[in-house]
C-alpha atoms as a PDB file:
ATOM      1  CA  UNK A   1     -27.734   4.955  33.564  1.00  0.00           C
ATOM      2  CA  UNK A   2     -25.953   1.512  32.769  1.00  0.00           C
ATOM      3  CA  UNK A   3     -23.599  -0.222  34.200  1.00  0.00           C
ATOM      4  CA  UNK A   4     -21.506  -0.376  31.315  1.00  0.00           C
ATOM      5  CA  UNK A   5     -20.765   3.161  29.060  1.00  0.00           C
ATOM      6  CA  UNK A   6     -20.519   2.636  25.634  1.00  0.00           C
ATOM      7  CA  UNK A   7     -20.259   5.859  24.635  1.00  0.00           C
ATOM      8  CA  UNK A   8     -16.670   6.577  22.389  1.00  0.00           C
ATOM      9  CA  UNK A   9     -14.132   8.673  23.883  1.00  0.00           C
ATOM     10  CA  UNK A  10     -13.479  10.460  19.965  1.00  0.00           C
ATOM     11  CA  UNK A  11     -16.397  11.129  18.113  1.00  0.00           C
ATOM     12  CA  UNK A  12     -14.518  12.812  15.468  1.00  0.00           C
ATOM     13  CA  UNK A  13     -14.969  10.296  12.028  1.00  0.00           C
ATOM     14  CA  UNK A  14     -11.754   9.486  10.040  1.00  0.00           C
ATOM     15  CA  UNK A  15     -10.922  11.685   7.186  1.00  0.00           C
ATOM     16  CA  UNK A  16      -9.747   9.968   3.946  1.00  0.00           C
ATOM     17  CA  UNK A  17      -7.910  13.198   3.275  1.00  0.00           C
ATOM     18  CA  UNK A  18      -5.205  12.883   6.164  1.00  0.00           C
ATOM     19  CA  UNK A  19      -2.268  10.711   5.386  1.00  0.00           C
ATOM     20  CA  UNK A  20       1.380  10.635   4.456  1.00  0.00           C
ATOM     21  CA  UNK A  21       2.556   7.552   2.172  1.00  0.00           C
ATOM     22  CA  UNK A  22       6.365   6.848   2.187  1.00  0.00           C
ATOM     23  CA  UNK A  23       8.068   4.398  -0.129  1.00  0.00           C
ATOM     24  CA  UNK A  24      11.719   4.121   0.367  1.00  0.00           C
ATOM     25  CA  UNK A  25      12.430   2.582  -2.706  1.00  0.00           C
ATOM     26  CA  UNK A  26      10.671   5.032  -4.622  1.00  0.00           C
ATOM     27  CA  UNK A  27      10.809   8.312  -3.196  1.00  0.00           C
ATOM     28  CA  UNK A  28       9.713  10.714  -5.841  1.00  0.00           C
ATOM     29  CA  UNK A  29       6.235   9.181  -5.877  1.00  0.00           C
ATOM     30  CA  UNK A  30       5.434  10.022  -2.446  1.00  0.00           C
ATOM     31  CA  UNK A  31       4.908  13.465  -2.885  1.00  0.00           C
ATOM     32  CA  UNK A  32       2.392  12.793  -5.500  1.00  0.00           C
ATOM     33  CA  UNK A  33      -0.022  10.015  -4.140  1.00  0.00           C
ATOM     34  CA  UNK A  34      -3.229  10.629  -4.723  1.00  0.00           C
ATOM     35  CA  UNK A  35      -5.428   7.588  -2.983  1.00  0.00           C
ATOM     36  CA  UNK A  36      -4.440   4.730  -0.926  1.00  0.00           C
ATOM     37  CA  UNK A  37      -6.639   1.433  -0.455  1.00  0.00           C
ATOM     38  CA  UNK A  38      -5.766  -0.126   2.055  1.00  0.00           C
ATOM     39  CA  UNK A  39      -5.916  -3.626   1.062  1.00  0.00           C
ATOM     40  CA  UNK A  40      -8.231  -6.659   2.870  1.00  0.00           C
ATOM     41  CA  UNK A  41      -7.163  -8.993   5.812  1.00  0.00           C
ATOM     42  CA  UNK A  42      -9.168 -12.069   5.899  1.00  0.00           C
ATOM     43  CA  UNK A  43      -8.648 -15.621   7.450  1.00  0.00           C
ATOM     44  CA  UNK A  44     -10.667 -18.208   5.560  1.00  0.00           C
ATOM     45  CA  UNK A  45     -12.406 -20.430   6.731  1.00  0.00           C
ATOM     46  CA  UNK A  46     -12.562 -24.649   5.944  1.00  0.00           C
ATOM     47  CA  UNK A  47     -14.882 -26.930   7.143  1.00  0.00           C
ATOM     48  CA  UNK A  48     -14.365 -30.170   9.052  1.00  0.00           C
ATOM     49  CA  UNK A  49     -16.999 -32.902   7.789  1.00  0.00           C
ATOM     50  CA  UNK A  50     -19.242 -35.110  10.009  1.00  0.00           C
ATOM     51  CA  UNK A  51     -22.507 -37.532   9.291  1.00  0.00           C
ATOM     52  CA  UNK A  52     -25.016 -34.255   9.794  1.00  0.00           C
ATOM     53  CA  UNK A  53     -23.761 -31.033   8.564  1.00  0.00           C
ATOM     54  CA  UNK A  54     -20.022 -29.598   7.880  1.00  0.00           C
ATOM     55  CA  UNK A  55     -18.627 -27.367  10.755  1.00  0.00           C
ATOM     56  CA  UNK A  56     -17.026 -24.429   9.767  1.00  0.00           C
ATOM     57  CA  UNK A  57     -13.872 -23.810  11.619  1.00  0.00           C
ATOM     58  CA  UNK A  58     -11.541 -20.674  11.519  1.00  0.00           C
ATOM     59  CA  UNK A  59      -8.419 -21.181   9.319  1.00  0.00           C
ATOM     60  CA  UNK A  60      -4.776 -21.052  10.107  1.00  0.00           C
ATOM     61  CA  UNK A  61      -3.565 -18.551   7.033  1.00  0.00           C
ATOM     62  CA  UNK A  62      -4.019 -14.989   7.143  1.00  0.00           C
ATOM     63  CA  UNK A  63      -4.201 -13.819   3.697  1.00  0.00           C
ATOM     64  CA  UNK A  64      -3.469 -10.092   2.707  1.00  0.00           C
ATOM     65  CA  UNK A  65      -5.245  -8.222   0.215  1.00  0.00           C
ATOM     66  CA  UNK A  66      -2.715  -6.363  -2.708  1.00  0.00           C
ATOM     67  CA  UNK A  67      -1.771  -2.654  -1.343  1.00  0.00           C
ATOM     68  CA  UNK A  68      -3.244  -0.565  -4.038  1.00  0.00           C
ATOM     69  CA  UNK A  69      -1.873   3.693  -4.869  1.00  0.00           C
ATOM     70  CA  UNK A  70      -3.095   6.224  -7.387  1.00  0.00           C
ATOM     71  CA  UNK A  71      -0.652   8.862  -8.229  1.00  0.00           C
ATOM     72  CA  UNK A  72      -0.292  12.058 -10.171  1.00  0.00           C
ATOM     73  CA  UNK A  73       2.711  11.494 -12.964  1.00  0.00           C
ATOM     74  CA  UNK A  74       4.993  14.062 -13.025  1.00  0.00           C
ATOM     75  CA  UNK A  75       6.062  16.429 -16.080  1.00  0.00           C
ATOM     76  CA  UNK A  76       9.523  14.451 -16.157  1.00  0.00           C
ATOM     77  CA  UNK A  77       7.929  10.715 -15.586  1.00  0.00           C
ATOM     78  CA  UNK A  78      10.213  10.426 -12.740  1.00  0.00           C
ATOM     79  CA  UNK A  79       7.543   9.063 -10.316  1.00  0.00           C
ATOM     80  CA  UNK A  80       6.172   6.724 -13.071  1.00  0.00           C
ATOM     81  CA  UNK A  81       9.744   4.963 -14.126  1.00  0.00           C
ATOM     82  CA  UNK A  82      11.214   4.501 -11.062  1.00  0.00           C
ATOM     83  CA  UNK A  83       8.181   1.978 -10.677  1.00  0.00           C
ATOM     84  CA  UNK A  84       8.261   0.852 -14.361  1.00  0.00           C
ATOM     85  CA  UNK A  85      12.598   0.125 -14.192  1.00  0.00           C
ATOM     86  CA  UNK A  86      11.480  -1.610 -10.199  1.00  0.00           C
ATOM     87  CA  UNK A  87       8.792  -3.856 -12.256  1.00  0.00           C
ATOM     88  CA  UNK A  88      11.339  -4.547 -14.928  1.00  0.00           C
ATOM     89  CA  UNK A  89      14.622  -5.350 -12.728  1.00  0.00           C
ATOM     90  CA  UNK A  90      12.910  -7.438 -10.546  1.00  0.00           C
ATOM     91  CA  UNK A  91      11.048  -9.297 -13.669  1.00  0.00           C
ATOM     92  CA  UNK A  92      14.676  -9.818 -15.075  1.00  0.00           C
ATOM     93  CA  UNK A  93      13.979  -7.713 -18.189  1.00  0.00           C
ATOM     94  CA  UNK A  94      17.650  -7.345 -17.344  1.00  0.00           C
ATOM     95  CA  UNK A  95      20.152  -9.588 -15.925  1.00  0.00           C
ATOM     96  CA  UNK A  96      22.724  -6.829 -14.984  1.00  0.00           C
ATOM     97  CA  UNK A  97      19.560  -4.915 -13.077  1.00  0.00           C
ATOM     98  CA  UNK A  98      18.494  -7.492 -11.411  1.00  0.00           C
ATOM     99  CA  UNK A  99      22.067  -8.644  -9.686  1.00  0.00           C
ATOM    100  CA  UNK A 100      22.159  -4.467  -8.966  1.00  0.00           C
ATOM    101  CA  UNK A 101      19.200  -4.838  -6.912  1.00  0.00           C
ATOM    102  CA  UNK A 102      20.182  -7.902  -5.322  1.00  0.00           C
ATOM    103  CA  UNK A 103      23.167  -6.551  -4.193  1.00  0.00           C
ATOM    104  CA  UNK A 104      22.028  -3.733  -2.553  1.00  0.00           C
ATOM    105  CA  UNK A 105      20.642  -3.373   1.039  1.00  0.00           C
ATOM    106  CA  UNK A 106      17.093  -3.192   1.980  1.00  0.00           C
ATOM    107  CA  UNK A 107      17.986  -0.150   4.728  1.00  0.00           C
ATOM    108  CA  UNK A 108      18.893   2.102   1.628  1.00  0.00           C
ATOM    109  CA  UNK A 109      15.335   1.111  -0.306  1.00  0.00           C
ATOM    110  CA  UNK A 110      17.617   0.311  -3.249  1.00  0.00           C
ATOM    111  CA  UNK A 111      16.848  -3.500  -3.118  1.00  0.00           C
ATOM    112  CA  UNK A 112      14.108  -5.559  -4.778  1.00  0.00           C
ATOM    113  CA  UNK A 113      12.022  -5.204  -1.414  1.00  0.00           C
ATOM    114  CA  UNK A 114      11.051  -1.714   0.082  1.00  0.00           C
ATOM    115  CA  UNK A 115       9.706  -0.658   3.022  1.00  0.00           C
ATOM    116  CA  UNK A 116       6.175   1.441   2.851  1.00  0.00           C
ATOM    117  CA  UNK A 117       4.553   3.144   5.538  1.00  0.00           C
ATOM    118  CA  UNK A 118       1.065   5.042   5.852  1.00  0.00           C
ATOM    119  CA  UNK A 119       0.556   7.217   8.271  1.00  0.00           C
ATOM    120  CA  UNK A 120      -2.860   7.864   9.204  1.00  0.00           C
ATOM    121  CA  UNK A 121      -3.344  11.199  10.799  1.00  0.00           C
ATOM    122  CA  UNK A 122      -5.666  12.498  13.063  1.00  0.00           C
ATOM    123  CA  UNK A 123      -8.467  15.579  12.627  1.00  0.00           C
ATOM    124  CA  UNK A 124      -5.516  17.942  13.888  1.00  0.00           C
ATOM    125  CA  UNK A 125      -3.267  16.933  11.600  1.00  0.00           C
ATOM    126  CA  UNK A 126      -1.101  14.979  13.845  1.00  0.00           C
ATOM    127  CA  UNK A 127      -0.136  11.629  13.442  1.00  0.00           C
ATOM    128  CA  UNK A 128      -2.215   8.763  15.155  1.00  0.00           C
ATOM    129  CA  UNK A 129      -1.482   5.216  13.574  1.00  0.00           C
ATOM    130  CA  UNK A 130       1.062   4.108  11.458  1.00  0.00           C
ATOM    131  CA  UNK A 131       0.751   1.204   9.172  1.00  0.00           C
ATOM    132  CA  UNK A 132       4.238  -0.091   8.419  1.00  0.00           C
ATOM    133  CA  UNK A 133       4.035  -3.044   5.130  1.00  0.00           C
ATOM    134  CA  UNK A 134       7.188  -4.921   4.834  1.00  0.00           C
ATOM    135  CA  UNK A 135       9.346  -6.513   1.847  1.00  0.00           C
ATOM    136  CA  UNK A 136       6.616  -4.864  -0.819  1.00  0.00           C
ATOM    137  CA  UNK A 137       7.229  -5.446  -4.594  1.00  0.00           C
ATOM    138  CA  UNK A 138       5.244  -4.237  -7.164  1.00  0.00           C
ATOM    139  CA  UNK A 139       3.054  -6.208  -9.088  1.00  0.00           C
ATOM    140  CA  UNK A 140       1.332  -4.029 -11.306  1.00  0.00           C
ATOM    141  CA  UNK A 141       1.500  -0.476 -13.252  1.00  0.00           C
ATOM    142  CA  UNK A 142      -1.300   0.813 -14.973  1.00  0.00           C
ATOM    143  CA  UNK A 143      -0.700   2.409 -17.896  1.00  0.00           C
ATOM    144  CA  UNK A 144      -2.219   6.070 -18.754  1.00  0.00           C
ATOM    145  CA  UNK A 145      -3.869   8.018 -21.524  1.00  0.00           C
ATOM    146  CA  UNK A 146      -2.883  11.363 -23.496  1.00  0.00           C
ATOM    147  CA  UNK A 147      -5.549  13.094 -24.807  1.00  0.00           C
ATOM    148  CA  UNK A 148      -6.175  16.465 -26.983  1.00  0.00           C
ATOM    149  CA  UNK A 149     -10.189  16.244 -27.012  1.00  0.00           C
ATOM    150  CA  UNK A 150     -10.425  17.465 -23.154  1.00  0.00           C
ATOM    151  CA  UNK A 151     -11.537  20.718 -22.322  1.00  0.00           C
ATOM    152  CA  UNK A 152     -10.080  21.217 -19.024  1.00  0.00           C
ATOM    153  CA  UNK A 153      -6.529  19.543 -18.128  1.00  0.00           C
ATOM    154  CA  UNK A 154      -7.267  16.669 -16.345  1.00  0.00           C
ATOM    155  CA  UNK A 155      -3.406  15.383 -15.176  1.00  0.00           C
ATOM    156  CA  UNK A 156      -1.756  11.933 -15.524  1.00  0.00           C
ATOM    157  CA  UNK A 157      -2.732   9.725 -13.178  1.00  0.00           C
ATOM    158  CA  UNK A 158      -1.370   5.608 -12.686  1.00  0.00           C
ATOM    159  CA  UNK A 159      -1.683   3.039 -10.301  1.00  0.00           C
ATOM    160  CA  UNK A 160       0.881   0.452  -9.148  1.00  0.00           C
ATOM    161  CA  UNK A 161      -0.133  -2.374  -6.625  1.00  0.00           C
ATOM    162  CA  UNK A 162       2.207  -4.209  -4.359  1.00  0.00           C
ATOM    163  CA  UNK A 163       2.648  -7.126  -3.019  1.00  0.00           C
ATOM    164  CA  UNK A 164       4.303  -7.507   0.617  1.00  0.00           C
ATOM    165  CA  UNK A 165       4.898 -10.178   3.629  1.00  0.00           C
ATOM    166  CA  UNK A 166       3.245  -8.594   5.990  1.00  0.00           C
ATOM    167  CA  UNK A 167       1.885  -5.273   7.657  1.00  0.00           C
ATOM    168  CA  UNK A 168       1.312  -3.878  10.975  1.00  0.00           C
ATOM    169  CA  UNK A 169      -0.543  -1.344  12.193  1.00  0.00           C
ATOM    170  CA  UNK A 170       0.596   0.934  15.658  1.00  0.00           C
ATOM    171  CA  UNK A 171      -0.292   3.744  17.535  1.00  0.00           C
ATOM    172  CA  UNK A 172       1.862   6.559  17.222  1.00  0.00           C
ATOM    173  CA  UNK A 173       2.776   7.742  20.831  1.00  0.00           C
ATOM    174  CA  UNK A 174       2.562  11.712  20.671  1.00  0.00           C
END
């Protein structure tokens, strides 16, 4: 026996199927996420010169990777717009919808920033970490395709990505 025991206290993997995703400033959407990527961390790197060779030395900058969904659209396109008029308010498509969502507060989720939070959950269901990303904005839609040549109904899906200060991720305390 060593000294030291490296053996894990859970051996149980993590599921990609246990989550809840909630967007304040979107709420109809949450119901109907599909897939969450949770996006990259890194810290690069630079290099500090001398006569021989170049050192590498760890940078100063964390940089965070977009946050990424896939959702199902609903019949009504609810879901889907209240991401498109988000994209186009804070773009200024529209003066008058962009001083509407400046105006509001971010506690309601009405504003140009929203809160999200993933919650991962454990193999019982229960909730184990939360990752909380702060003032997100979206960035991107993707659009989606009708089509009368499948054989079985394959439904709507889109994708939105979001950009966001910062995240954190905690242990929820059962």
């Amino acid at each position: 026996m060593s000294a030291v025991d490296n053996t894990p206290t859970n051996k149980n993997f993590l599921s990609p199927l246990n989550f809840k995703f909630i967007m304040k400033r979107a709420p109809t959407i949450n119901f109907f996420v599909q897939k969450v990527t949770l996006p990259e961390l890194t810290l690069p790197a630079f290099n500090i010169p001398t006569p021989l060779i170049r050192i590498p030395q760890f940078g100063d900058h964390l940089e965070f990777g977009d946050l990424s969904i896939t959702f199902r659209v609903d019949e009504d396109m609810q879901n889907y717009l209240e991401i498109d008029n988000w994209i186009r308010a804070v773009g200024q498509q529209s003066y008058s919808a962009y001083a509407n969502l400046v105006a509001k507060s971010k506690i309601t989720g009405e504003s140009t920033t929203s809160e999200i939070s993933l919650t991962i959950l454990s193999s019982a269901k229960r909730p184990n970490y939360e990752i909380v990303f702060e003032d997100c904005f979206p960035t991107g839609l993707s659009g989606f395709e009708m089509n009368t040549t499948n054989e079985d109904v394959a439904y709507v899906e889109a994708s939105a990505s979001f950009k966001y200060t910062k995240y954190e991720i905690s242990k929820v305390i059962a």
